[in-house]
Structure formats: C-alpha cells, structure tokens
Protein backbone atom coordinates (compact mmCIF):
# COMPACT_ATOMS: atom_id res chain seq x y z
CA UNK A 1 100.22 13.18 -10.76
CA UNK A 2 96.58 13.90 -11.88
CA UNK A 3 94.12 15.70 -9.86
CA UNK A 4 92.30 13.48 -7.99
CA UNK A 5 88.26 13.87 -7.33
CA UNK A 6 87.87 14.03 -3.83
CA UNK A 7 85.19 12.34 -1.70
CA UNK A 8 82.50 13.94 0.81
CA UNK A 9 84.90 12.25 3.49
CA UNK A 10 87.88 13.45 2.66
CA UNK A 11 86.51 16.89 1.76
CA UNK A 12 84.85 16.79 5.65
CA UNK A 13 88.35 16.09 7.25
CA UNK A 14 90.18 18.66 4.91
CA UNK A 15 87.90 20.89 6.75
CA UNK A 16 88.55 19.83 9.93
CA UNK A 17 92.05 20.15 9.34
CA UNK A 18 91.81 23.91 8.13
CA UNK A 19 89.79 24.82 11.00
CA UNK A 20 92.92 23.03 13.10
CA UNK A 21 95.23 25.35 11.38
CA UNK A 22 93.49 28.60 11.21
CA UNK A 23 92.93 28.47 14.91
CA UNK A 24 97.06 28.58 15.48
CA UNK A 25 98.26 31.77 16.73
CA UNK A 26 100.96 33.59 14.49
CA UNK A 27 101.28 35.32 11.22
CA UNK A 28 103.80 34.50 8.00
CA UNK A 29 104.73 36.61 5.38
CA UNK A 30 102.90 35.77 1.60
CA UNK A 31 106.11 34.94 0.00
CA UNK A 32 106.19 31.23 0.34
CA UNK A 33 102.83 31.34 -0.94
CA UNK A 34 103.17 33.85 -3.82
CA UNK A 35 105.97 31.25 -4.95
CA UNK A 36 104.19 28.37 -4.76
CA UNK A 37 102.19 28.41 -7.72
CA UNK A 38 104.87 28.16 -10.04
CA UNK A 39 106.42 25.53 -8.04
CA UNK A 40 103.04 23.36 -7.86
CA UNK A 41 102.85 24.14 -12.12
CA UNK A 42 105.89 22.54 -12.00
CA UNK A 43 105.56 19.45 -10.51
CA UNK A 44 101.81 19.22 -11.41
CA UNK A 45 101.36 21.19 -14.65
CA UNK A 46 99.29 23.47 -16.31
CA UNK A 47 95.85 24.23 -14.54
CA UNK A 48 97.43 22.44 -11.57
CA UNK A 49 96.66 25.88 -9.27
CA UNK A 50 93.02 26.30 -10.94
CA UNK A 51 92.43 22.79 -9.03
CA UNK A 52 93.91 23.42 -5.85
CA UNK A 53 91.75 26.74 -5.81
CA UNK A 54 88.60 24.85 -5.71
CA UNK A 55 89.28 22.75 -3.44
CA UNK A 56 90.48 25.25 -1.02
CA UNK A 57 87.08 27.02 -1.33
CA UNK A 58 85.57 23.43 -0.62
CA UNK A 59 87.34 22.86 2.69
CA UNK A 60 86.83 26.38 4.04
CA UNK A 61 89.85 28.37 2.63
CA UNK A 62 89.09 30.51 -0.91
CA UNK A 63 92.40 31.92 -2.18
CA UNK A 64 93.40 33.58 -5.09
CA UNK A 65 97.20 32.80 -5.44
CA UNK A 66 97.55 35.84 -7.96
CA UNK A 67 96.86 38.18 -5.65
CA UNK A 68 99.02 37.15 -2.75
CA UNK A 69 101.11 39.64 -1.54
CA UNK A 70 104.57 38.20 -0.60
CA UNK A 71 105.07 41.03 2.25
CA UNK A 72 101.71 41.13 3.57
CA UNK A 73 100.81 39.00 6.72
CA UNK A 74 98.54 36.04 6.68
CA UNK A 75 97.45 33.29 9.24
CA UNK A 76 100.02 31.05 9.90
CA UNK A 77 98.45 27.89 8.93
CA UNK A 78 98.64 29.44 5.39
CA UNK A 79 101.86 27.28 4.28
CA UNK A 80 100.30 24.49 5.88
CA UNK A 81 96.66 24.23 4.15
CA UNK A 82 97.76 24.42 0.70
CA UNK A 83 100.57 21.94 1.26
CA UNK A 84 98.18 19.30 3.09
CA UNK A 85 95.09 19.61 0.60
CA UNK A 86 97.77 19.65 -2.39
CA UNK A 87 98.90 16.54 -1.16
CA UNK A 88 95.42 14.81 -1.03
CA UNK A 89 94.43 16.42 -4.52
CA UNK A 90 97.25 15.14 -6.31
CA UNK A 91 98.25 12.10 -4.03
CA UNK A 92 101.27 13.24 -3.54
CA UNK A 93 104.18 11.09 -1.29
CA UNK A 94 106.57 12.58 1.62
CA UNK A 95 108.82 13.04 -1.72
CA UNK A 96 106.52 15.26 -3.52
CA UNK A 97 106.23 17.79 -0.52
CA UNK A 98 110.32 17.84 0.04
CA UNK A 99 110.57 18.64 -3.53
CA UNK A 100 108.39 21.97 -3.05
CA UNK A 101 110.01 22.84 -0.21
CA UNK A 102 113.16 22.79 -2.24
CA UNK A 103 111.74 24.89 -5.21
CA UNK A 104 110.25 27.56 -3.31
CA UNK A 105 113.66 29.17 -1.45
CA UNK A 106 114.89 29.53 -4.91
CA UNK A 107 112.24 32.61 -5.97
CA UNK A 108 113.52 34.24 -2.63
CA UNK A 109 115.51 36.97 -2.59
CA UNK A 110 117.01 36.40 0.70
CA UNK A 111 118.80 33.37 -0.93
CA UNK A 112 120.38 34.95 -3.49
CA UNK A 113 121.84 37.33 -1.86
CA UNK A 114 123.54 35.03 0.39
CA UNK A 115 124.95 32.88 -2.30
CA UNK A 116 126.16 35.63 -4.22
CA UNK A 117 128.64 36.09 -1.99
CA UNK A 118 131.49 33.90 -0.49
CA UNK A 119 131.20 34.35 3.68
CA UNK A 120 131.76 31.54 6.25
CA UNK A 121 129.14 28.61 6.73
CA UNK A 122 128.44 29.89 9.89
CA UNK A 123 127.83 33.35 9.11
CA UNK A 124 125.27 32.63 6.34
CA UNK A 125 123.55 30.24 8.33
CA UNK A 126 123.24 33.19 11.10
CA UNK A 127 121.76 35.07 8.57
CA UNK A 128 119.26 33.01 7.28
CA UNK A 129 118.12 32.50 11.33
CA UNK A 130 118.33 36.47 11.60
CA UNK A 131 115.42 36.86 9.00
CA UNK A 132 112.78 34.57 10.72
CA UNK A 133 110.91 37.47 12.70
CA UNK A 134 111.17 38.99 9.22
CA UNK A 135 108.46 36.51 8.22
CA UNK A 136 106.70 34.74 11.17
CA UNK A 137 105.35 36.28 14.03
CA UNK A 138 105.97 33.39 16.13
CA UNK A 139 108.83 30.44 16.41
CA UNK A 140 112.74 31.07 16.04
CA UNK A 141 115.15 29.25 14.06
CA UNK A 142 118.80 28.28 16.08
CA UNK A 143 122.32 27.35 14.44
CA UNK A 144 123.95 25.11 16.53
CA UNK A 145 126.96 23.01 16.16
CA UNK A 146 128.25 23.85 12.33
CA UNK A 147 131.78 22.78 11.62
CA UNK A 148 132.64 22.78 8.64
CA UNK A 149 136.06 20.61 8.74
CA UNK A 150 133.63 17.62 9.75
CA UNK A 151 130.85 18.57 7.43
CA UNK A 152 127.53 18.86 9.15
CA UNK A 153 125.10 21.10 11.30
CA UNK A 154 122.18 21.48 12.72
CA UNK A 155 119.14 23.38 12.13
CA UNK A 156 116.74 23.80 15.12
CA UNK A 157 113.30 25.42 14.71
CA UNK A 158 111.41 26.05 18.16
CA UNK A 159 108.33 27.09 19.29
CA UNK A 160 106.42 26.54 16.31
CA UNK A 161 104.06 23.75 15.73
CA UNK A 162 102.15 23.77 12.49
CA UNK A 163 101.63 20.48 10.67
CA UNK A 164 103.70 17.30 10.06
CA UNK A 165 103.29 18.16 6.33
CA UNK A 166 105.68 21.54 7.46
CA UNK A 167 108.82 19.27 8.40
CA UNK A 168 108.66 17.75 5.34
CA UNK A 169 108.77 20.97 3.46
CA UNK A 170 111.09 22.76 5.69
CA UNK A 171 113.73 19.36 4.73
CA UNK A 172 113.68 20.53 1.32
CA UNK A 173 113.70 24.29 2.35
CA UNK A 174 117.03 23.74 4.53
CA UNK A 175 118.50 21.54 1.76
CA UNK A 176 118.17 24.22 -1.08
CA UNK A 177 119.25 27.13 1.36
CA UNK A 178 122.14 24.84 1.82
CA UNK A 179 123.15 24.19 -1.36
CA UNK A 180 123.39 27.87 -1.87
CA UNK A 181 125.54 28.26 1.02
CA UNK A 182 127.65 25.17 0.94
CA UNK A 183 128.44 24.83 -2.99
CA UNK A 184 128.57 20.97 -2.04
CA UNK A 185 128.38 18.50 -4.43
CA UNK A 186 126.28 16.34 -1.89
CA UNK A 187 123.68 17.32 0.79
CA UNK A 188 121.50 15.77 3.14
CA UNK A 189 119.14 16.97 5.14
CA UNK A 190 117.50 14.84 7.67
CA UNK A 191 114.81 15.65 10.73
CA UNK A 192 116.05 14.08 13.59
CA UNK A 193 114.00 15.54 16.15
CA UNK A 194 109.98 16.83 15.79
CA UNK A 195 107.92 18.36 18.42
CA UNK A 196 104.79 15.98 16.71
CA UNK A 197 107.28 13.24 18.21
CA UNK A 198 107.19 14.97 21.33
CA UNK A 199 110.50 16.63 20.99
CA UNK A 200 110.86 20.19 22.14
CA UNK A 201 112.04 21.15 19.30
CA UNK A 202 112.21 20.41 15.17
CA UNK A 203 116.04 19.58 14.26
CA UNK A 204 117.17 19.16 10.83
CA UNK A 205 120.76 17.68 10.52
CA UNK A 206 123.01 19.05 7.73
CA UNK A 207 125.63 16.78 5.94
CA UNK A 208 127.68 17.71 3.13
CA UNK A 209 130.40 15.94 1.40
C-alpha cells in the first residue's frame, strides 16, 4: 500500500504511543530490526524504509535501519514502534503485520539451524524457548502440551507486555518457526489467550495437518 501523509493528530498520538513504549523496562537484541527492512521493501517497495524513517523522527524515535546492529541491545519497545507507525504509514490490516512477522524469522540464523536438521517437535520447540534470554532481557517463552500424534501445541509467552501490534507479529513469527520445524503442509497459528485481554499470559495454539 502507498505511504500515507499523516495528520498533526495522528502524528501527536504516534508520539504518545512511543513515549508508552520507551518507558517499558527490558532490552531486545537488533536482529528483528536489522531484518526488517528488507521485509517492509518487500511488502511495501522500494523507498518504503526512507518513509518509515521520517516518520519515526516525527513521533520521537530517529533510526537509521542500516546501522542496526543485530547483537547489540536496544529498548524493548523497539519491535513495537516501527511495527505500530508502519502500520499507520502504510494502512496496513492485522494481515499485513502477521505477514512481517512471518518474513523476519527467515533472515535468522537460529532458524536455520534448527530446520537443517531432523530432531523431535518437542526438542526444537525447547530450543527455540532456550534462546529467549539470548535476545530479551525480560519475558520467557514456555512449550507446553506438544503432541505430535494429535497435531498441535502451544506456545506461551509470559511476563512481557509490549503492544497488541506484538501478538500479531509474534502469530506470524511462531507460524514460520513452525513451518521450519514441522515440514507440514498446513499450519495455523492462533492467539488464544493475551495479557491485553487480561490473561496472564500470551498463548499461541499450533495446528498442523
């Protein structure tokens, strides 16, 4: 979709909503961000991350996306801010964020090492939760239930609230990791609990046929 031209108003909230985010405790790693550039040219084209630049200096958060270090720490909200103000630039759907969620995983390293080899569901899945404190300083990510004779799972990520914008992405995150794992023709990923529902925790269910 097009870049849109943003009001005063919506510039003002996008603000608001950076200031929200900064103020949450917690580093990431840079890797989801040094990835998503090519993932936003992608789905948005040429000059795509030139746009999204601006705006970021508008609302209070100047990046340069070339110069993102994928192993160096940054505020937490990081992931968050470019998704949410990408999403008002280019008008973007629930759809649109799911489908960057599922492109980034696939520049990480992490999963291709696990689907270059051929290990139990479960055991790749523990992996995958293993590497969290490898990127975020705070939150955990729990396996729970994954049998693979009936063909599901579920993913639970815990204390770690960030942005509704963040489920949406982690959906498509889970779904790619899981397609590297599970080699299944079809997968679905669906949230079935959220802490901005008041849930304790976010859960992700994991079909596969």
């Amino acid at each position: 979709m097009p870049a849109r031209q943003l009001t005063k108003e919506e510039i003002k909230e996008l603000r608001e909503v950076v200031k929200k985010l900064l103020k949450i405790k917690g580093e990431v790693r840079g890797a989801c961000s040094r990835a998503f550039p090519r993932c936003l040219e992608n789905l948005e084209g040429k000059g795509s991350v030139e746009k999204l630049e601006a705006v970021l200096e508008k609302v209070g958060f100047p990046i340069d996306f070339s110069k993102v270090n994928a192993s160096d720490w940054y505020p937490v909200g990081i992931d968050s801010i470019w998704l949410t103000v990408s999403r008002k630039l280019f008008n973007w759907r629930d759809k649109h964020i799911i489908e960057i969620g599922k492109c980034i995983p696939k520049c990480s390293l992490l999963t291709k090492l696990v689907s270059k080899y051929i290990i139990p569901v479960q055991v790749s899945y523990k992996k995958i939760a293993e590497q969290w404190d490898r990127y975020f300083t705070i939150g955990r990510v729990e396996i729970t239930n994954f049998k693979e004779k009936e063909k599901y799972g579920k993913i639970r990520v815990k204390d770690i609230k960030l942005h509704p914008n963040m489920c949406l992405f982690w959906i498509g995150y889970f779904h790619t990791l899981s397609s590297f794992i599970l080699r299944a023709k079809e997968i679905q990923v669906k949230e079935t609990k959220c802490m901005f529902k008041n849930d304790p925790y976010h859960e992700f269910r994991v079909t596969w046929k």
